[in-house]
C-alpha atoms as a PDB file:
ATOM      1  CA  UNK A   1       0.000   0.000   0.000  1.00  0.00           C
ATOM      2  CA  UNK A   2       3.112   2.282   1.182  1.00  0.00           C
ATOM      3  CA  UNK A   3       6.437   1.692   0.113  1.00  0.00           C
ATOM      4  CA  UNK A   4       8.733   3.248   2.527  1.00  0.00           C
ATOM      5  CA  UNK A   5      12.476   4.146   1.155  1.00  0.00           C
ATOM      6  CA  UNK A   6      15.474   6.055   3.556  1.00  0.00           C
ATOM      7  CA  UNK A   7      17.226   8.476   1.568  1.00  0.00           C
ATOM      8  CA  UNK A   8      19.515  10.143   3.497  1.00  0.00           C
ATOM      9  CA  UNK A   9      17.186  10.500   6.455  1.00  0.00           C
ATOM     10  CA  UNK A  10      14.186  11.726   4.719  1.00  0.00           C
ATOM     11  CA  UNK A  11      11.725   8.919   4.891  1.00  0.00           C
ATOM     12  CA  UNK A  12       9.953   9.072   1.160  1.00  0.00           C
ATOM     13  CA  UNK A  13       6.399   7.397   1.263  1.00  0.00           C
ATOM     14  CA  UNK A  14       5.022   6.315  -2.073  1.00  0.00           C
ATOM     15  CA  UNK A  15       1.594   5.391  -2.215  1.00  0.00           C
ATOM     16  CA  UNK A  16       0.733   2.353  -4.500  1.00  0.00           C
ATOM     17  CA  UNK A  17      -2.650   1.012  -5.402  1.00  0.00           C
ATOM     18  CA  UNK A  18      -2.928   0.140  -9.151  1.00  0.00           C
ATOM     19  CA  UNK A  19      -3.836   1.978 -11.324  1.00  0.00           C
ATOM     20  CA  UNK A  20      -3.992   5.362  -9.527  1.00  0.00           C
ATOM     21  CA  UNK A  21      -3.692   5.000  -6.445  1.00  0.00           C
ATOM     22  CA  UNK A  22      -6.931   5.464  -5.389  1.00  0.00           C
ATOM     23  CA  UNK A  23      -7.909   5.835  -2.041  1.00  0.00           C
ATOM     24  CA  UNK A  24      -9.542   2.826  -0.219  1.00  0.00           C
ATOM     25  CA  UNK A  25      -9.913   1.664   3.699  1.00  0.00           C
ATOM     26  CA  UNK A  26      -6.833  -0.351   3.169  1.00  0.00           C
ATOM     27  CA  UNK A  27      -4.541   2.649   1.774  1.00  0.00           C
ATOM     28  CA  UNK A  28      -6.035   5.652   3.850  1.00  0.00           C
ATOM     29  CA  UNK A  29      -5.330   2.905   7.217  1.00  0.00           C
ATOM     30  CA  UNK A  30      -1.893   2.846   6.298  1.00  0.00           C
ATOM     31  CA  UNK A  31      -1.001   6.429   6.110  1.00  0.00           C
ATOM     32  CA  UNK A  32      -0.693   6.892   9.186  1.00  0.00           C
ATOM     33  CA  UNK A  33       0.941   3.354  10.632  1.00  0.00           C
ATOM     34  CA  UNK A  34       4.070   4.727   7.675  1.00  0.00           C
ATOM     35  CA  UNK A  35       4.134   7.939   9.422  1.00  0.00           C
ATOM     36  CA  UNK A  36       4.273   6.159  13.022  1.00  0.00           C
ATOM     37  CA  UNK A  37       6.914   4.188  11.333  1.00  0.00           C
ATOM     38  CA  UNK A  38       9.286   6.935  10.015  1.00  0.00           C
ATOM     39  CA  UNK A  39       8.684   9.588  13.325  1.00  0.00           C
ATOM     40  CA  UNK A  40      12.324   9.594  13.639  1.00  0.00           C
ATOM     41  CA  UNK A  41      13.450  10.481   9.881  1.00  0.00           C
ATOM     42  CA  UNK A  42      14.308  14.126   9.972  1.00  0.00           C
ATOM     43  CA  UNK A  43      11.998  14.694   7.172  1.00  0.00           C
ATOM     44  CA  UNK A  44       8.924  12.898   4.685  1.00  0.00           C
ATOM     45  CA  UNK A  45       8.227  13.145   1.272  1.00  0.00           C
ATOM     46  CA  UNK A  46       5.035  11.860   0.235  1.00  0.00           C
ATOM     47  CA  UNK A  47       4.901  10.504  -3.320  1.00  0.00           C
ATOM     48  CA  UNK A  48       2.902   8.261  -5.755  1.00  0.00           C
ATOM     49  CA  UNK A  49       3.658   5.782  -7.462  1.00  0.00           C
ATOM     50  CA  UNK A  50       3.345   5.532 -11.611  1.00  0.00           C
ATOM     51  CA  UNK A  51       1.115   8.434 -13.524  1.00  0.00           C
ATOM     52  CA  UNK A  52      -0.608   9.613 -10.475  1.00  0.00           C
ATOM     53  CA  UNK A  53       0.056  11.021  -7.101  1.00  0.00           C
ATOM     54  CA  UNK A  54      -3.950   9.933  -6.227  1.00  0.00           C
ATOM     55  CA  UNK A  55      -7.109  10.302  -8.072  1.00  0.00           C
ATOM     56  CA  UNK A  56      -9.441  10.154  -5.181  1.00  0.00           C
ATOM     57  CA  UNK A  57     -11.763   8.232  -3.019  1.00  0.00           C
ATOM     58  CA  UNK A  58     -12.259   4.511  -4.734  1.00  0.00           C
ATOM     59  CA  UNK A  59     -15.919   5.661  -5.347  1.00  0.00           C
ATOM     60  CA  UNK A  60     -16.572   2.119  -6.520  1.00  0.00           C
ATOM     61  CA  UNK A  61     -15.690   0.434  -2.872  1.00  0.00           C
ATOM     62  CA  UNK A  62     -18.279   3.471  -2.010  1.00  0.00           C
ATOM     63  CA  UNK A  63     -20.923   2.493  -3.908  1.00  0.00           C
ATOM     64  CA  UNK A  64     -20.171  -1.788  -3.524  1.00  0.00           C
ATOM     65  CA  UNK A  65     -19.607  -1.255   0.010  1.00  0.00           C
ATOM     66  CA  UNK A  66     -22.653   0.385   0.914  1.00  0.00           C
ATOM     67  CA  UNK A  67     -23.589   2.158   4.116  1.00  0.00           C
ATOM     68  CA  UNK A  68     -21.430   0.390   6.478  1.00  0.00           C
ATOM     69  CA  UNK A  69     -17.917   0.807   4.429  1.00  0.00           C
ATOM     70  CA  UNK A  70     -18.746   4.512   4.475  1.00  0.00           C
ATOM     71  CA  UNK A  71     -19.019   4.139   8.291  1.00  0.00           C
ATOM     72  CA  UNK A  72     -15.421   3.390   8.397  1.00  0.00           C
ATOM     73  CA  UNK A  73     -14.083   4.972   5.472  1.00  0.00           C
ATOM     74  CA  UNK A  74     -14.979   8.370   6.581  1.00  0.00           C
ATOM     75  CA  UNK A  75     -13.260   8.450  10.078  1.00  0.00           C
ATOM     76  CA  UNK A  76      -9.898   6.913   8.103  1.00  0.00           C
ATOM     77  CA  UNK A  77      -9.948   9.435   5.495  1.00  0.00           C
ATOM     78  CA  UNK A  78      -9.862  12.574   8.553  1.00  0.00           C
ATOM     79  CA  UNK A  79      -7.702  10.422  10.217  1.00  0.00           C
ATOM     80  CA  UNK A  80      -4.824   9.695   7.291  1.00  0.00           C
ATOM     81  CA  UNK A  81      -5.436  13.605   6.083  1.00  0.00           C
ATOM     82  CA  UNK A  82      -5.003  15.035   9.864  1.00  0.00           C
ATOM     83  CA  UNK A  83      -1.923  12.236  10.273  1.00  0.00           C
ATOM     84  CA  UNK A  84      -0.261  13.672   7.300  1.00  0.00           C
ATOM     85  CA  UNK A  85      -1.243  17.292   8.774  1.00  0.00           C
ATOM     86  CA  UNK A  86       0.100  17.355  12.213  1.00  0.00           C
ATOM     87  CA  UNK A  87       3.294  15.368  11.390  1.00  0.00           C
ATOM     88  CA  UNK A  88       5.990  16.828  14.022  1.00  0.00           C
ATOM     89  CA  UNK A  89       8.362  16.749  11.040  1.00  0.00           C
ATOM     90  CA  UNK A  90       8.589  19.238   7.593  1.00  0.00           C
ATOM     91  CA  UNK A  91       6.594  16.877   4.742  1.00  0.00           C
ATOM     92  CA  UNK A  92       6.706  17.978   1.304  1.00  0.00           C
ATOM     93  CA  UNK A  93       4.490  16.179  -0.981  1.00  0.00           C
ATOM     94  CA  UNK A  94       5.947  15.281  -4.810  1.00  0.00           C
ATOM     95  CA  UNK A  95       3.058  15.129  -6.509  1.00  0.00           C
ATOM     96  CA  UNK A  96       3.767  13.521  -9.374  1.00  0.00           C
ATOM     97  CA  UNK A  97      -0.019  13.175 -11.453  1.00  0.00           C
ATOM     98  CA  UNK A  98      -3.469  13.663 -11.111  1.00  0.00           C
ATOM     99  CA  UNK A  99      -4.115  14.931  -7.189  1.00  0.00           C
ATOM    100  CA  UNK A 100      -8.049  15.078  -7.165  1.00  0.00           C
ATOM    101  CA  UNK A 101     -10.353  15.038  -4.894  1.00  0.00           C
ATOM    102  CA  UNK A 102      -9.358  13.266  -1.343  1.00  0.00           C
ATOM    103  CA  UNK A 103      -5.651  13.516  -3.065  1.00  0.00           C
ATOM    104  CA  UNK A 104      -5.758  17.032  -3.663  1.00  0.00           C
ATOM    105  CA  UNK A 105      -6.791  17.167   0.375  1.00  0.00           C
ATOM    106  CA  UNK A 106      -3.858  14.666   1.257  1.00  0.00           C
ATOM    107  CA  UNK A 107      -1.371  16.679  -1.197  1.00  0.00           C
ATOM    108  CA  UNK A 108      -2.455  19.935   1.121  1.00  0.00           C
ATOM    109  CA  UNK A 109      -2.145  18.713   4.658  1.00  0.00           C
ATOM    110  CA  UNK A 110       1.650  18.547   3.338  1.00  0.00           C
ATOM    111  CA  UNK A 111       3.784  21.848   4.529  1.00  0.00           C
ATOM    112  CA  UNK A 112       5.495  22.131   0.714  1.00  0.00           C
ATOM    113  CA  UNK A 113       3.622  21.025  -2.243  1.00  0.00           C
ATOM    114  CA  UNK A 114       5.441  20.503  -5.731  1.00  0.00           C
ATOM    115  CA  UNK A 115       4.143  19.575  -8.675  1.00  0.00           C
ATOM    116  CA  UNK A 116       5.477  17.788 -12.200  1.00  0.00           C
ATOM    117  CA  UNK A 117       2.314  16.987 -14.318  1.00  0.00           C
ATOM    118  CA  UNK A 118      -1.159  16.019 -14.182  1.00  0.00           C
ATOM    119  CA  UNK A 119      -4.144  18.135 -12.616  1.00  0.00           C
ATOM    120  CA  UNK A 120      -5.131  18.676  -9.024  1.00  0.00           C
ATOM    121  CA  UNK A 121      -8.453  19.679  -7.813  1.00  0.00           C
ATOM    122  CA  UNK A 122     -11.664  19.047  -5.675  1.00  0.00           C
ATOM    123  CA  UNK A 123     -14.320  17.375  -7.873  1.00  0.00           C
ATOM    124  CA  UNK A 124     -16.468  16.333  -4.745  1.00  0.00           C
ATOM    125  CA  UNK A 125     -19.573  17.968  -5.668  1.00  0.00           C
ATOM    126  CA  UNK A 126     -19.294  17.226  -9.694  1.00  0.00           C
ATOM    127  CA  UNK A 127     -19.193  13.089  -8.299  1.00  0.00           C
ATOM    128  CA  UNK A 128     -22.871  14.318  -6.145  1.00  0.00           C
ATOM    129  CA  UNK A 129     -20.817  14.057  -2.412  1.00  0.00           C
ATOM    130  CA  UNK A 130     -20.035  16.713   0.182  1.00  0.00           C
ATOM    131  CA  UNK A 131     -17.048  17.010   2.253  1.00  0.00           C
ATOM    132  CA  UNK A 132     -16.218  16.005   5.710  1.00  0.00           C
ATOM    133  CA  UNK A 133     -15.420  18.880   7.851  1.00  0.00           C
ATOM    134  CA  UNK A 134     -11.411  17.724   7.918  1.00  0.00           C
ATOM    135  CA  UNK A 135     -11.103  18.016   4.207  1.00  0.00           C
ATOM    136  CA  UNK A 136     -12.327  21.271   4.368  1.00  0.00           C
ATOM    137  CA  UNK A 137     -10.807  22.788   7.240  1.00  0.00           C
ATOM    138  CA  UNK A 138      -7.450  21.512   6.053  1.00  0.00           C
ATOM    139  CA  UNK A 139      -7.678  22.505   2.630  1.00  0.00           C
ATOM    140  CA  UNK A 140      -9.070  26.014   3.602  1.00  0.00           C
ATOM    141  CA  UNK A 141      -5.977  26.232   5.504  1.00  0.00           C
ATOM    142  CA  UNK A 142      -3.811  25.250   2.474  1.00  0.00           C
ATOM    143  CA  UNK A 143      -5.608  28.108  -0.368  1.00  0.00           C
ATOM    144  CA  UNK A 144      -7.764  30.391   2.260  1.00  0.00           C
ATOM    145  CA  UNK A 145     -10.104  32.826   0.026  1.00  0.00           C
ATOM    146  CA  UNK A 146      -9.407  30.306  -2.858  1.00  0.00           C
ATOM    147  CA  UNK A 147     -11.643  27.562  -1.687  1.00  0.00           C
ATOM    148  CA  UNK A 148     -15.063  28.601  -2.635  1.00  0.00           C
ATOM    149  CA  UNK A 149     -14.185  28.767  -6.152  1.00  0.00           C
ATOM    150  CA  UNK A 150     -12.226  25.371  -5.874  1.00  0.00           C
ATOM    151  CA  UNK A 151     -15.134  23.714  -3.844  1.00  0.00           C
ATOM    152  CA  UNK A 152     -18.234  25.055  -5.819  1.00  0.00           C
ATOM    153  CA  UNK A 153     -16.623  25.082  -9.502  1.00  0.00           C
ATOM    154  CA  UNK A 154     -15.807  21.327  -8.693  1.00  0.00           C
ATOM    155  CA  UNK A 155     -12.780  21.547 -11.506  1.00  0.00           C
ATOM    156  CA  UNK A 156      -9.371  20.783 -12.248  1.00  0.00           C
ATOM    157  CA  UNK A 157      -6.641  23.153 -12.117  1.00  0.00           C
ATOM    158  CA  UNK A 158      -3.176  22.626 -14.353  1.00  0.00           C
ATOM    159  CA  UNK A 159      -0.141  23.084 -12.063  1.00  0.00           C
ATOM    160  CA  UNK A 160       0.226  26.486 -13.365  1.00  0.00           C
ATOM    161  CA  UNK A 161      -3.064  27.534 -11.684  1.00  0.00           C
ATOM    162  CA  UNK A 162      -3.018  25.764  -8.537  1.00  0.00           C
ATOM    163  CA  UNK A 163       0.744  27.586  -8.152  1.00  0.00           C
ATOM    164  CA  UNK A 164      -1.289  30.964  -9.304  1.00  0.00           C
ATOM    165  CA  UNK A 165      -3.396  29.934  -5.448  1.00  0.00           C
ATOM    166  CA  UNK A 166      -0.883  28.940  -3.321  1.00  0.00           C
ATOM    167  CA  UNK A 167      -1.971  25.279  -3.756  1.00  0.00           C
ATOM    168  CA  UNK A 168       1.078  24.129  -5.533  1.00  0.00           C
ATOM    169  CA  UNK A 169       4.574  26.134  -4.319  1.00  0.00           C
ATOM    170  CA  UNK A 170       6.825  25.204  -7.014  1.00  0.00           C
ATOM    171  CA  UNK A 171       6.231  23.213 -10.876  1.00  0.00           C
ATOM    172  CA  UNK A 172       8.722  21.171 -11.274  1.00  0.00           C
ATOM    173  CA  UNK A 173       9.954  18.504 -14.386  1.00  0.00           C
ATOM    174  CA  UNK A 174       9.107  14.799 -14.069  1.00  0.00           C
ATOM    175  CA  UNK A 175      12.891  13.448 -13.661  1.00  0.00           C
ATOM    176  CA  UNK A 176      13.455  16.087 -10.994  1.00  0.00           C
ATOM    177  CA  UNK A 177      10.291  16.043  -9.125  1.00  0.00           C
ATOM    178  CA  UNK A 178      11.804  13.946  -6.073  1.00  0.00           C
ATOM    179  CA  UNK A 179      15.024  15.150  -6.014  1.00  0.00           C
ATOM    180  CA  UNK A 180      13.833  18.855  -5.647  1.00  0.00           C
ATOM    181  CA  UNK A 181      11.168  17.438  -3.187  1.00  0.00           C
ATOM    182  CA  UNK A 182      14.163  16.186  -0.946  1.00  0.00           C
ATOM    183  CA  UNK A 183      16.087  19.549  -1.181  1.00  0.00           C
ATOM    184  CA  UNK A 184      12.654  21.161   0.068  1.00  0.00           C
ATOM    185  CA  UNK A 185      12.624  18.673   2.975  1.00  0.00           C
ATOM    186  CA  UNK A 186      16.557  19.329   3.780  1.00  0.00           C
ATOM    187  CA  UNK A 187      15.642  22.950   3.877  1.00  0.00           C
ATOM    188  CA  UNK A 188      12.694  22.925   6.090  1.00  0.00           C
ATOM    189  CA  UNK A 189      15.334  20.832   8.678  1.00  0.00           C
ATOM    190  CA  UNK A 190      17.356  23.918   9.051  1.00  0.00           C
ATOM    191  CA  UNK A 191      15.153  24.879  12.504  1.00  0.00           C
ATOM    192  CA  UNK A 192      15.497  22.313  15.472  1.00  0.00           C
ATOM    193  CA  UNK A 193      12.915  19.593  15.609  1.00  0.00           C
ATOM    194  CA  UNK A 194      11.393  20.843  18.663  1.00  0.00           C
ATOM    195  CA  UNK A 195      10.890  24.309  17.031  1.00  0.00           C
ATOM    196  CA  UNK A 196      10.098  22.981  13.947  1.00  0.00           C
ATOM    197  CA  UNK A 197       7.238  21.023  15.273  1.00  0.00           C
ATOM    198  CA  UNK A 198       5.655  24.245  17.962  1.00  0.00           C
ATOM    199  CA  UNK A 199       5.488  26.246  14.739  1.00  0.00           C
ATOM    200  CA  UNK A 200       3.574  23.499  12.932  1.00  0.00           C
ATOM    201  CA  UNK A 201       0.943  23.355  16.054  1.00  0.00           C
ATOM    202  CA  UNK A 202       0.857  27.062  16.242  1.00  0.00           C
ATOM    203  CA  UNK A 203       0.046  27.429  12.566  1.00  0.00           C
ATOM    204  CA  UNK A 204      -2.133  24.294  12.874  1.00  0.00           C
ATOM    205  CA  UNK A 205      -4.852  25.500  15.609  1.00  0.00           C
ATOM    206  CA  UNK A 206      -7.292  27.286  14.431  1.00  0.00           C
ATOM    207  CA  UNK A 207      -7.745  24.497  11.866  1.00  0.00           C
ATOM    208  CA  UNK A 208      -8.411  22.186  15.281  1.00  0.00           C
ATOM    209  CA  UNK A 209     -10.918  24.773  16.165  1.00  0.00           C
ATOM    210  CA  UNK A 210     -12.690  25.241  13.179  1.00  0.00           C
ATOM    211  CA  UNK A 211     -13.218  21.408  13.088  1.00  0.00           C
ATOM    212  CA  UNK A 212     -14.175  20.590  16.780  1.00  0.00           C
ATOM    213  CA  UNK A 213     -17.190  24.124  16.076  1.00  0.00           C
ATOM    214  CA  UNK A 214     -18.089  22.687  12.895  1.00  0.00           C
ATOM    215  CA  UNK A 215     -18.046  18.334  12.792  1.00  0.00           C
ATOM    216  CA  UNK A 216     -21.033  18.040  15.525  1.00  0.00           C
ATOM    217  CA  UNK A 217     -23.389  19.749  12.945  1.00  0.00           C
ATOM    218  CA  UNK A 218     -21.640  18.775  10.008  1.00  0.00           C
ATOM    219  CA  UNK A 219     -20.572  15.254  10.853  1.00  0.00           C
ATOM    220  CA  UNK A 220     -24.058  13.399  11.079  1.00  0.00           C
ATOM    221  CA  UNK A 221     -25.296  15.250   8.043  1.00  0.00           C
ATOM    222  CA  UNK A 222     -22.199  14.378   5.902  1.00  0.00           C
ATOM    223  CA  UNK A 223     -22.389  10.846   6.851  1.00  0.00           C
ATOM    224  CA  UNK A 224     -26.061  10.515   6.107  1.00  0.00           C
ATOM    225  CA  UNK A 225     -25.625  12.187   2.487  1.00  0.00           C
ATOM    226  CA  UNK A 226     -22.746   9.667   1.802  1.00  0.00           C
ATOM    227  CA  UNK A 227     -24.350   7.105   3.015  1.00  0.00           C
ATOM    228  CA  UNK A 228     -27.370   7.719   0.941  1.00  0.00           C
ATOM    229  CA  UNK A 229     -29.428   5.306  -1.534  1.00  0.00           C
ATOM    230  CA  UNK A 230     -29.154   8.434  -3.567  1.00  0.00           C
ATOM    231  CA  UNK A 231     -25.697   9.018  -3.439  1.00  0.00           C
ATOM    232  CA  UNK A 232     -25.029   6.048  -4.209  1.00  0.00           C
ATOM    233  CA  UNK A 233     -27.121   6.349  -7.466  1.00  0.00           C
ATOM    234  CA  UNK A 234     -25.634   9.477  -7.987  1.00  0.00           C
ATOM    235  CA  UNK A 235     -21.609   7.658  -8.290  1.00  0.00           C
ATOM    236  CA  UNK A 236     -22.962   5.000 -10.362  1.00  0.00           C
ATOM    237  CA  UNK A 237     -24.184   7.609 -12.759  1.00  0.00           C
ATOM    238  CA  UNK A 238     -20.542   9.457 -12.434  1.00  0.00           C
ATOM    239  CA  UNK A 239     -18.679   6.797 -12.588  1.00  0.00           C
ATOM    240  CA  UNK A 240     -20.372   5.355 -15.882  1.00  0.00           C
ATOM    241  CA  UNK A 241     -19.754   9.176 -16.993  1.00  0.00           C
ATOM    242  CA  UNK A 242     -16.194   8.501 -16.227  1.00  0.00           C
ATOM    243  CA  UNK A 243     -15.742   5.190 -18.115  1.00  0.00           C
ATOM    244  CA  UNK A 244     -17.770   6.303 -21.338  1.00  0.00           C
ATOM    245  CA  UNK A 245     -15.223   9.606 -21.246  1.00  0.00           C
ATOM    246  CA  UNK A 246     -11.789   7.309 -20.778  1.00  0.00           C
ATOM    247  CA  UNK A 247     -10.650   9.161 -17.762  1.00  0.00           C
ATOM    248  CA  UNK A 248      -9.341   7.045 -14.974  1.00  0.00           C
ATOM    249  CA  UNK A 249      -9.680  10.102 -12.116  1.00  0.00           C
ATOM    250  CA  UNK A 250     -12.414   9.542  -9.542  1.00  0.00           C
END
């Protein structure tokens, strides 16, 4: 699910689920066991593997898993997002392809964000499903007055436009995507760990308190809309939309 290389003490995390490494129970559980498992690198950089950095939610476990997969997929989804988030350590994310939807949110809980190819985006509300109060609060952090048009216009944005935000920091070429992603880490280890991490939290808490004022009204109602008959109706309908189109994004 994560393949986890040492590269000079920067841990580099590189998601893999064939064919674009969509986002599942199974993947979004291991986020944060590789981050448990690499606390003492100096740095991460979060990668993925082949064409695409992620393309999303698997909305097809979503819509064969019914009810009681969304249940459990929501809680790992805030959970891998917010473990990526509050990481003690600087984590730069290399993304490499397509970053849409839940990947565009796990691309922005990184500190640094560079970018080689592909789109990025939150197409949440074109696939009929709203988000969960994490996703937003986190990616509101990331691109501030920039959301609304990302969450309502439900589009794509080339790496030259998400830079153009503050989504994306730098556009870099393919072959020197992860190199330039480790210099980024190396640089962000210039300031002790301890101070490193204070700064993170400091930056980091009025993100916490946006989501502990908004999840008990949001929560339930997110959940139920996911959960939905309709919704559910409402992906198969996308999702056919996606295959007669030839795009592989979710």
């Amino acid at each position: 699910m994560i393949e986890i290389a040492d590269l000079d003490g920067t841990a580099v995390l590189t998601l893999h689920s064939e064919p674009v490494n969509a986002l599942d129970l199974a993947l979004l559980g291991a986020v944060p066991e590789a981050l448990s498992a690499v606390v003492d690198a100096r740095a991460v950089v979060l990668t993925g593997s082949g064409r695409s950095f992620s393309a999303g939610v698997d909305l097809h476990r979503i819509v064969d898993g019914g009810p009681r997969y969304v249940e459990q997929f929501l809680p790992a989804l805030s959970d891998a997002v917010l473990a990526v988030f509050d990481h003690p350590k600087p984590v730069v994310a290399a993304v490499n392809g397509h970053a849409l939807a839940g990947g565009c949110v796990l691309a922005a809980a990184c500190d640094v964000r560079l970018m080689s190819s592909g789109t990025i985006g939150l197409t949440e509300l074109a696939a009929g499903v709203p988000f969960p109060t994490v996703a937003m609060e986190v990616m509101r952090h990331a691109v501030g007055p920039a959301l609304d048009g990302m969450v309502l216009g439900a589009g794509r944005l080339a790496p030259d436009a998400a830079r153009s935000i503050g989504l994306v920091h730098e556009i870099v070429e393919p072959e020197h995507l992860l190199p330039a992603a480790l210099r980024r880490a190396e640089g962000l280890c210039a300031a002790p760990p301890d101070v490193y991490a204070l700064a993170k939290r400091q930056l980091h808490r009025p993100v916490h308190e946006r989501i502990a004022a908004a999840w008990p009204a949001d929560g339930p109602e997110v959940l139920d809309i996911w959960a939905s008959e309709r919704t559910a109706a409402t992906l198969r309908g996308y999702l056919a939309a996606l295959r007669q189109g030839g795009k592989s994004s979710r």
